[in-house]
Protein backbone atom coordinates (compact mmCIF):
# COMPACT_ATOMS: atom_id res chain seq x y z
CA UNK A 1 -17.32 -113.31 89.81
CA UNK A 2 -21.23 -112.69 89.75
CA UNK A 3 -23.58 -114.96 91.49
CA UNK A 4 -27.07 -115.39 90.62
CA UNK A 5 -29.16 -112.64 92.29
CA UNK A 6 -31.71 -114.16 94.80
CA UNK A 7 -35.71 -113.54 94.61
CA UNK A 8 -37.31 -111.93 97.36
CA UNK A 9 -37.57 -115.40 99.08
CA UNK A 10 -33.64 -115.52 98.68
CA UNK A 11 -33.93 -118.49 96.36
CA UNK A 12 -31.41 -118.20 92.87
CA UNK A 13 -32.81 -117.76 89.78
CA UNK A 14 -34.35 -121.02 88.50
CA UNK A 15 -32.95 -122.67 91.81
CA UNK A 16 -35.67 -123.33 94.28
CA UNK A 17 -35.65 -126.28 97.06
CA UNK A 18 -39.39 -126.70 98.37
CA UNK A 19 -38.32 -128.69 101.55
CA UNK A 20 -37.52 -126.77 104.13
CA UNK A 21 -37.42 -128.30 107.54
CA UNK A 22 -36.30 -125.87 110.78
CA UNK A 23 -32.79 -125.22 111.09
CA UNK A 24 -30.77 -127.36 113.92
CA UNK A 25 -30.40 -125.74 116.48
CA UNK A 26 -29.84 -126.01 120.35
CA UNK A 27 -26.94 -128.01 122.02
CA UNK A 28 -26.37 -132.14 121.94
CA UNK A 29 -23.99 -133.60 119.40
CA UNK A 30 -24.29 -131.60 115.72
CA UNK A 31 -26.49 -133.40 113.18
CA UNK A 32 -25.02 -135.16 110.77
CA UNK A 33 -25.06 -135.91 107.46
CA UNK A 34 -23.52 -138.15 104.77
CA UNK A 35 -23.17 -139.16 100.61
CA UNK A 36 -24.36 -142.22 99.38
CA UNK A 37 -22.90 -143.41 96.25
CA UNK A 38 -21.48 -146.44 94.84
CA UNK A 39 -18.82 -145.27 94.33
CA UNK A 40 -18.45 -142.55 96.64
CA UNK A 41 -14.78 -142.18 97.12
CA UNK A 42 -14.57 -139.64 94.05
CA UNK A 43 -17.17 -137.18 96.00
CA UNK A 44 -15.87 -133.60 96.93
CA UNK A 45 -18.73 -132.83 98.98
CA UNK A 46 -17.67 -134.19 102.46
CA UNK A 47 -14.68 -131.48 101.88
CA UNK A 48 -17.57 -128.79 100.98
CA UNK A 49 -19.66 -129.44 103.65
CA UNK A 50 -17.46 -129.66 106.11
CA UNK A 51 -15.65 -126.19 105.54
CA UNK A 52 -19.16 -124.54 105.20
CA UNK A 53 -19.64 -125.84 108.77
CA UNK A 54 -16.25 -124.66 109.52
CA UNK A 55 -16.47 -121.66 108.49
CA UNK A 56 -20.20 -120.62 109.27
CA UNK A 57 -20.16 -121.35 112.39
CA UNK A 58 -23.05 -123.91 111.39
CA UNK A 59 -23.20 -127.33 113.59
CA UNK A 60 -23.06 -130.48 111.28
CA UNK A 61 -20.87 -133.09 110.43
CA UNK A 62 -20.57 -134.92 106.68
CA UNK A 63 -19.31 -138.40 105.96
CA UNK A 64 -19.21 -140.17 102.72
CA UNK A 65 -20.65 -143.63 102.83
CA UNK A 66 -20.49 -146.04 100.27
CA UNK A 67 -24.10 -148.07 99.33
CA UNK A 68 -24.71 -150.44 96.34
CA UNK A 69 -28.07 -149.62 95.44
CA UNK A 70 -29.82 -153.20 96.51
CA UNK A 71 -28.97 -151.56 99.70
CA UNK A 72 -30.34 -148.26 99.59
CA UNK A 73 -33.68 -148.78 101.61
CA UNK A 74 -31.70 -150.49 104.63
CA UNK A 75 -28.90 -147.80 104.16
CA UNK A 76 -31.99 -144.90 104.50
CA UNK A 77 -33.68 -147.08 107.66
CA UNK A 78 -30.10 -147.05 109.44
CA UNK A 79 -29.39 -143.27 109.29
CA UNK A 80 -32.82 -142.81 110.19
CA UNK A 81 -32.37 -144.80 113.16
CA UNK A 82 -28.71 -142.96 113.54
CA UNK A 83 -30.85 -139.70 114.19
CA UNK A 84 -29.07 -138.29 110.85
CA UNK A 85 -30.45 -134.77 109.57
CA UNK A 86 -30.32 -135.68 106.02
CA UNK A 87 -28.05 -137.35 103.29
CA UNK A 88 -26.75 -136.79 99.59
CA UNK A 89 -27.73 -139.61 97.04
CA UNK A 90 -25.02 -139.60 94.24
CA UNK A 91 -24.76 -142.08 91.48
CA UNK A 92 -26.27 -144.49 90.97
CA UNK A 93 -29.33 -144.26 93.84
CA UNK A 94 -31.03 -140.65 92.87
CA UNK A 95 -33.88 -142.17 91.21
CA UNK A 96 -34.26 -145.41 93.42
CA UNK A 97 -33.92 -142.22 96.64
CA UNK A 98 -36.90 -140.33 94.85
CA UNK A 99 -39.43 -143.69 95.18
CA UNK A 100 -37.74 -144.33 98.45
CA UNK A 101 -39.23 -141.11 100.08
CA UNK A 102 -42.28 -140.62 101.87
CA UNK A 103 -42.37 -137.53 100.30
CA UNK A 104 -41.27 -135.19 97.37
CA UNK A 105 -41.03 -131.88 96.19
CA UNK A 106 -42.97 -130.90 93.03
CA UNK A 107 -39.61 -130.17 91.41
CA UNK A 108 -38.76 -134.02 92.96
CA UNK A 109 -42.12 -135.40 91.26
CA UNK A 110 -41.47 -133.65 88.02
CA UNK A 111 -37.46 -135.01 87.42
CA UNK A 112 -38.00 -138.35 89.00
CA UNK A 113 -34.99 -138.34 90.93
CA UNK A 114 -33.55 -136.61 94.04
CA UNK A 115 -30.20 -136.19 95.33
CA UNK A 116 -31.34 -134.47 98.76
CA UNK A 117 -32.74 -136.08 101.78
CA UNK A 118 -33.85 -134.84 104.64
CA UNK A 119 -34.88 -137.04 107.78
CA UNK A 120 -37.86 -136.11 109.85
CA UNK A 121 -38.16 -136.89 113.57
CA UNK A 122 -41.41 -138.94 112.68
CA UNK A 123 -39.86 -140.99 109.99
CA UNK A 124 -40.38 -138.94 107.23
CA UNK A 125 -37.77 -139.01 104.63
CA UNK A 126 -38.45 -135.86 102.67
CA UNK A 127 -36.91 -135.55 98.76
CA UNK A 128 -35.71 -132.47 97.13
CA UNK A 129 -33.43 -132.37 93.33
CA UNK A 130 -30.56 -129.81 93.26
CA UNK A 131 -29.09 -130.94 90.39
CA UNK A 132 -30.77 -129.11 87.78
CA UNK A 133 -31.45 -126.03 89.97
CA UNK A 134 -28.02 -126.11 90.47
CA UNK A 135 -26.58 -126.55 87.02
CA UNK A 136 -28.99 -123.28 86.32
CA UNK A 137 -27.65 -121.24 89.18
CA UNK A 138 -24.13 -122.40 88.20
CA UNK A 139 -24.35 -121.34 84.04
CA UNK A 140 -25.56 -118.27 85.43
CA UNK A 141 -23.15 -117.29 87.77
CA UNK A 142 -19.98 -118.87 85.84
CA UNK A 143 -21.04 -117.78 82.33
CA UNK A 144 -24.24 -115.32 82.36
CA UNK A 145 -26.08 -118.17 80.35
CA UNK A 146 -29.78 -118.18 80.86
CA UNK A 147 -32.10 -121.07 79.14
CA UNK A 148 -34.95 -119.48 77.99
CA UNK A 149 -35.25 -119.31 74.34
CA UNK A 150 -32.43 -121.95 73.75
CA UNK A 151 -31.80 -125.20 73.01
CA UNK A 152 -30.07 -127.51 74.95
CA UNK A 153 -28.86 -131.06 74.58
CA UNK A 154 -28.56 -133.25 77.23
CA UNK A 155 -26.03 -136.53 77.34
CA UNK A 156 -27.50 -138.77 79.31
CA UNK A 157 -30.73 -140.48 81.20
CA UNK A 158 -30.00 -141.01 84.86
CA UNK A 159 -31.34 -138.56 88.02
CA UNK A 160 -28.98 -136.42 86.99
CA UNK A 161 -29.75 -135.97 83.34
CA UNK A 162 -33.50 -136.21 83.94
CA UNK A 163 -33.44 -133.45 86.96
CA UNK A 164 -31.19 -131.20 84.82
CA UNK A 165 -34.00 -131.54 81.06
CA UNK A 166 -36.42 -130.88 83.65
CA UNK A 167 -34.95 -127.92 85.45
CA UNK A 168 -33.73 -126.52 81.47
CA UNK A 169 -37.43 -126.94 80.49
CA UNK A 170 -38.78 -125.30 83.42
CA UNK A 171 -36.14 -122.46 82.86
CA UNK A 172 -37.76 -121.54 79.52
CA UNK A 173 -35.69 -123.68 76.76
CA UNK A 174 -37.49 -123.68 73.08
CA UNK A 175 -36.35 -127.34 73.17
CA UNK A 176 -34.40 -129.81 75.46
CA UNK A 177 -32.80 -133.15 73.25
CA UNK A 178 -31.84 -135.85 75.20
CA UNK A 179 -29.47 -138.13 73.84
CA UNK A 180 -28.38 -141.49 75.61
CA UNK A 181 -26.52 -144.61 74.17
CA UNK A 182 -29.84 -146.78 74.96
CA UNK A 183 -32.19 -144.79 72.95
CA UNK A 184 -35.57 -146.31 75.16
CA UNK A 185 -33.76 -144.98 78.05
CA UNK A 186 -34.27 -141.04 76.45
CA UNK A 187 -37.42 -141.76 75.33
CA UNK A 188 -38.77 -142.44 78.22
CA UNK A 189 -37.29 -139.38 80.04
CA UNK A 190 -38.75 -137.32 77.10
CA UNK A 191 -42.18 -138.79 77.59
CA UNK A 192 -42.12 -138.46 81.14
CA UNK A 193 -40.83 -134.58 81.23
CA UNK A 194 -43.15 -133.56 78.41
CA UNK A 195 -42.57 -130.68 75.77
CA UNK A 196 -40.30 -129.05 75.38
CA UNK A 197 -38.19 -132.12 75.86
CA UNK A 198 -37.18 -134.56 73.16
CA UNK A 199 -35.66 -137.52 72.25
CA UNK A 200 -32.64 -137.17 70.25
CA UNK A 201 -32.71 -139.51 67.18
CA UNK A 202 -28.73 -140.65 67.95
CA UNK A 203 -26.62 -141.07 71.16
CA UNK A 204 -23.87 -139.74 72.09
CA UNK A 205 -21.40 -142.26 70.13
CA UNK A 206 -23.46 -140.94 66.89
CA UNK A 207 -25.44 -137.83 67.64
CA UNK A 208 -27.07 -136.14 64.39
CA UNK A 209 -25.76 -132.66 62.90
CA UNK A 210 -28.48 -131.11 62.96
CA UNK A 211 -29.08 -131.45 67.05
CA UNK A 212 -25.53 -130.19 67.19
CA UNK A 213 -25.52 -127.43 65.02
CA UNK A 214 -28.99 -125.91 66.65
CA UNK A 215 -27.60 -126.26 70.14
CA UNK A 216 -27.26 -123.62 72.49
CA UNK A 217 -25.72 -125.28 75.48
CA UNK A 218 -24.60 -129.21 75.68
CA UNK A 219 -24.41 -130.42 79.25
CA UNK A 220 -22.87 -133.95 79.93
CA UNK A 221 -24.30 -135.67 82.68
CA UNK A 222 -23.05 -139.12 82.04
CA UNK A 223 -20.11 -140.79 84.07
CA UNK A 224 -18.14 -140.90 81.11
CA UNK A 225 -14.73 -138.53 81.37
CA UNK A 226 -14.10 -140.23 85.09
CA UNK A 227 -11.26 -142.21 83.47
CA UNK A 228 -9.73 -138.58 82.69
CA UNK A 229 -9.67 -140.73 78.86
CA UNK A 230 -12.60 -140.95 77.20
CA UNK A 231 -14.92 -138.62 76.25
CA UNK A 232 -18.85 -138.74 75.35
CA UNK A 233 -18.48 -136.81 72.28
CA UNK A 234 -16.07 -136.79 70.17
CA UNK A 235 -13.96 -134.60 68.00
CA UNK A 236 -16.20 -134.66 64.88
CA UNK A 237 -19.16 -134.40 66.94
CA UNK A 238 -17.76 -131.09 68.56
CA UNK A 239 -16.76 -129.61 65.51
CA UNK A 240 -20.01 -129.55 64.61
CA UNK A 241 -21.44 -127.31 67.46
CA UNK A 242 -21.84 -123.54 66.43
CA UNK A 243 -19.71 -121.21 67.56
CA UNK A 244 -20.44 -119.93 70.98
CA UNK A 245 -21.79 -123.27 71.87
CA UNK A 246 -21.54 -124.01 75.80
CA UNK A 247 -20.39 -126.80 76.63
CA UNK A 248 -20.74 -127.99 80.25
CA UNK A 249 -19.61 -131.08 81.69
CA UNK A 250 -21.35 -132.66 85.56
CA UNK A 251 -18.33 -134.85 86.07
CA UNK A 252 -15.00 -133.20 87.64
CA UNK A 253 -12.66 -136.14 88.51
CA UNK A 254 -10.12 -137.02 88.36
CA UNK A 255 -9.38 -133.56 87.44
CA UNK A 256 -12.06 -130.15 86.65
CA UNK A 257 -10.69 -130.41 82.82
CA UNK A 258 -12.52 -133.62 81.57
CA UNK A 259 -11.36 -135.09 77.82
CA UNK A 260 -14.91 -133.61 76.62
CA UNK A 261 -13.87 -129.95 77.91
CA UNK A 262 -10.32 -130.19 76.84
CA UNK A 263 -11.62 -130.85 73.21
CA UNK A 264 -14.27 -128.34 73.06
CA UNK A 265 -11.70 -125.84 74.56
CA UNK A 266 -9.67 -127.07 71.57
CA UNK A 267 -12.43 -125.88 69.51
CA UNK A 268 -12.27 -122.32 70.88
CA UNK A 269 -15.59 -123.37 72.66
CA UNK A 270 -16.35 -121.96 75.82
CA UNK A 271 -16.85 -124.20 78.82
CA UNK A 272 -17.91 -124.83 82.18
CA UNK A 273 -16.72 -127.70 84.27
CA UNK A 274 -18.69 -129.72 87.03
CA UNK A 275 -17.45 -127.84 90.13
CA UNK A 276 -19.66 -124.78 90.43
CA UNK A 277 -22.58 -127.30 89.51
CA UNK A 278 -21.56 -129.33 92.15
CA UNK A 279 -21.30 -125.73 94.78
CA UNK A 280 -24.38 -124.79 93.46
CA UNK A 281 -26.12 -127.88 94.59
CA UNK A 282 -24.41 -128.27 97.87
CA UNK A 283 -25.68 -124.40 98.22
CA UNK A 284 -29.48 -125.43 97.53
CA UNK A 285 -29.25 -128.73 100.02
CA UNK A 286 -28.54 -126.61 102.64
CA UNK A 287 -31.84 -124.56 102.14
CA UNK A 288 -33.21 -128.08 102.39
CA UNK A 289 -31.76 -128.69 105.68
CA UNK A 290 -31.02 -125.58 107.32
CA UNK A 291 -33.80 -123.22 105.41
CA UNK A 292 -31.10 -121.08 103.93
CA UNK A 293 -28.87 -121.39 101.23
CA UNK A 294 -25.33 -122.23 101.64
CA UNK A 295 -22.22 -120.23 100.70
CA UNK A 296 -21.78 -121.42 97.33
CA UNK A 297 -18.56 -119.33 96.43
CA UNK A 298 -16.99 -121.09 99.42
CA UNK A 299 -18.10 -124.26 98.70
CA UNK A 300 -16.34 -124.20 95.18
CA UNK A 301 -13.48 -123.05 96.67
CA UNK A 302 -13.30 -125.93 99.13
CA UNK A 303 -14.00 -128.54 95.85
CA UNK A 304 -11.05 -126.95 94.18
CA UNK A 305 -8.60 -126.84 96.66
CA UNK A 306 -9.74 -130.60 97.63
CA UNK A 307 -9.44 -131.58 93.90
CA UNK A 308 -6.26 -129.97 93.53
CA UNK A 309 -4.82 -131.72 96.62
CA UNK A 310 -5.61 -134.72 95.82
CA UNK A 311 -8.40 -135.40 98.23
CA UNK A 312 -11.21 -138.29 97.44
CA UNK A 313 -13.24 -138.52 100.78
């Protein structure tokens, strides 16, 4: 399977983390590390994480911990005080994490939202977004699909959906449509990211034809398809998606085929799930941390066999 060729700073194509503290190193207990989400107990990165360490030779350990996100800034304040290396932020704290930190990378700044901490010995709590780096790295590497020129449209207006617009735009897309069920909600992500992105003028319960039939790529990046039920689009909605569409989904429980794939697949559309998005990122937080990337392939391979077993830590 190819993998996205480095640049000569070892960084993926359109995947780039600018904060890079020193790598651990030395003896004492192994840093450690954790997810926040609420809820957390879907997350396949503890089981990532934990065989990259495992099988790197790298010292860390990686807990999930669950945080409402009232209790984000005392939940940031206690690791800190725990002498953590760094943390995950998973729905719904990636944009509340990005204000949180004392300070951001430009990619951080630009997407409003970060899903990688890392934890100074001063007290700086440095921010970094892998999520749209890592969608890029992971359409590359699963399907050869490259953004510039083409037009995406993006369900959703969270961290996740604003980092990924921003990281599409950044990558070159002619135009980026994002398309929420509260319509301010896309708006404003539009207005903050700039040209090329967009507002769509429906949501994902009614998205217009037109959207659909000039996408290139649509990329979920809503909860919805966690039920293993519902799905953001539906039927008629897909039908109406050229052929050769992409159709990528961020959510992979409670199983990597979401209702939203399973239709498009259904559709003869191709498809990528939210695993190797989900490697990818792990991959780029470790440049974070450690100053080099992490072994995506094995990473995915860890989600999968986790997923397939049955494992929620």
């Amino acid at each position: 399977m190819p993998h996205p060729a480095p640049d000569p700073q070892g960084h993926p194509e359109g995947g780039r983390a600018e904060a890079r503290p020193a790598p651990h190193a030395g003896g004492g207990p192994p840093p450690l590390f954790a997810v926040l989400g609420h809820p957390v107990g879907h997350s396949l990165s503890p089981a990532m994480h934990e065989a990259g360490f495992a099988a790197t030779g790298r010292r860390g350990r990686y807990v999930p911990c669950e945080v409402r996100p009232e209790r984000l800034p005392a939940a940031l304040a206690g690791l800190a005080a725990l002498g953590f290396a760094g943390c995950n932020c998973t729905v719904p704290l990636k944009e509340e994490a990005c204000r949180l930190a004392t300070s951001r990378s430009a990619a951080t700044l630009r997407a409003g939202s970060a899903n990688t901490l890392a934890f100074g010995p001063d007290g700086d709590v440095r921010a970094a977004t892998t999520d749209g780096p890592g969608l890029l790295a992971a359409l590359r590497a699963e399907a050869g699909w490259r953004p510039a020129g083409r037009i995406a449209l993006v369900l959703g207006a969270g961290g996740a959906a604003r980092a990924v617009a921003a990281a599409l735009a950044d990558g070159g897309a002619r135009a980026v449509v994002v398309c929420n069920r509260t319509a301010a909600r896309a708006r404003a992500v539009a207005e903050a990211l700039g040209s090329p992105v967009r507002a769509s003028e429906g949501t994902p319960e009614d998205p217009r034809a037109p959207e659909l039939a000039r996408a290139d790529l649509v990329v979920n990046c809503t909860s919805v398809g966690m039920d293993g039920a519902a799905s953001p689009l539906a039927r008629e909605a897909l039908a109406a998606l050229a052929p050769g569409t992409l159709v990528a989904d961020a959510v992979y429980t409670p199983r990597e085929e979401t209702p939203l794939l399973a239709a498009a697949r259904g559709l003869g559309l191709p498809c990528m799930g939210g695993l190797p998005m989900l490697a990818w990122q792990a991959a780029l937080a470790w440049e974070v941390w450690f100053g080099e990337q992490g072994p995506a392939p094995l990473f995915l391979a860890a989600a999968r066999a986790a997923l397939a077993a049955g494992r929620r830590a």
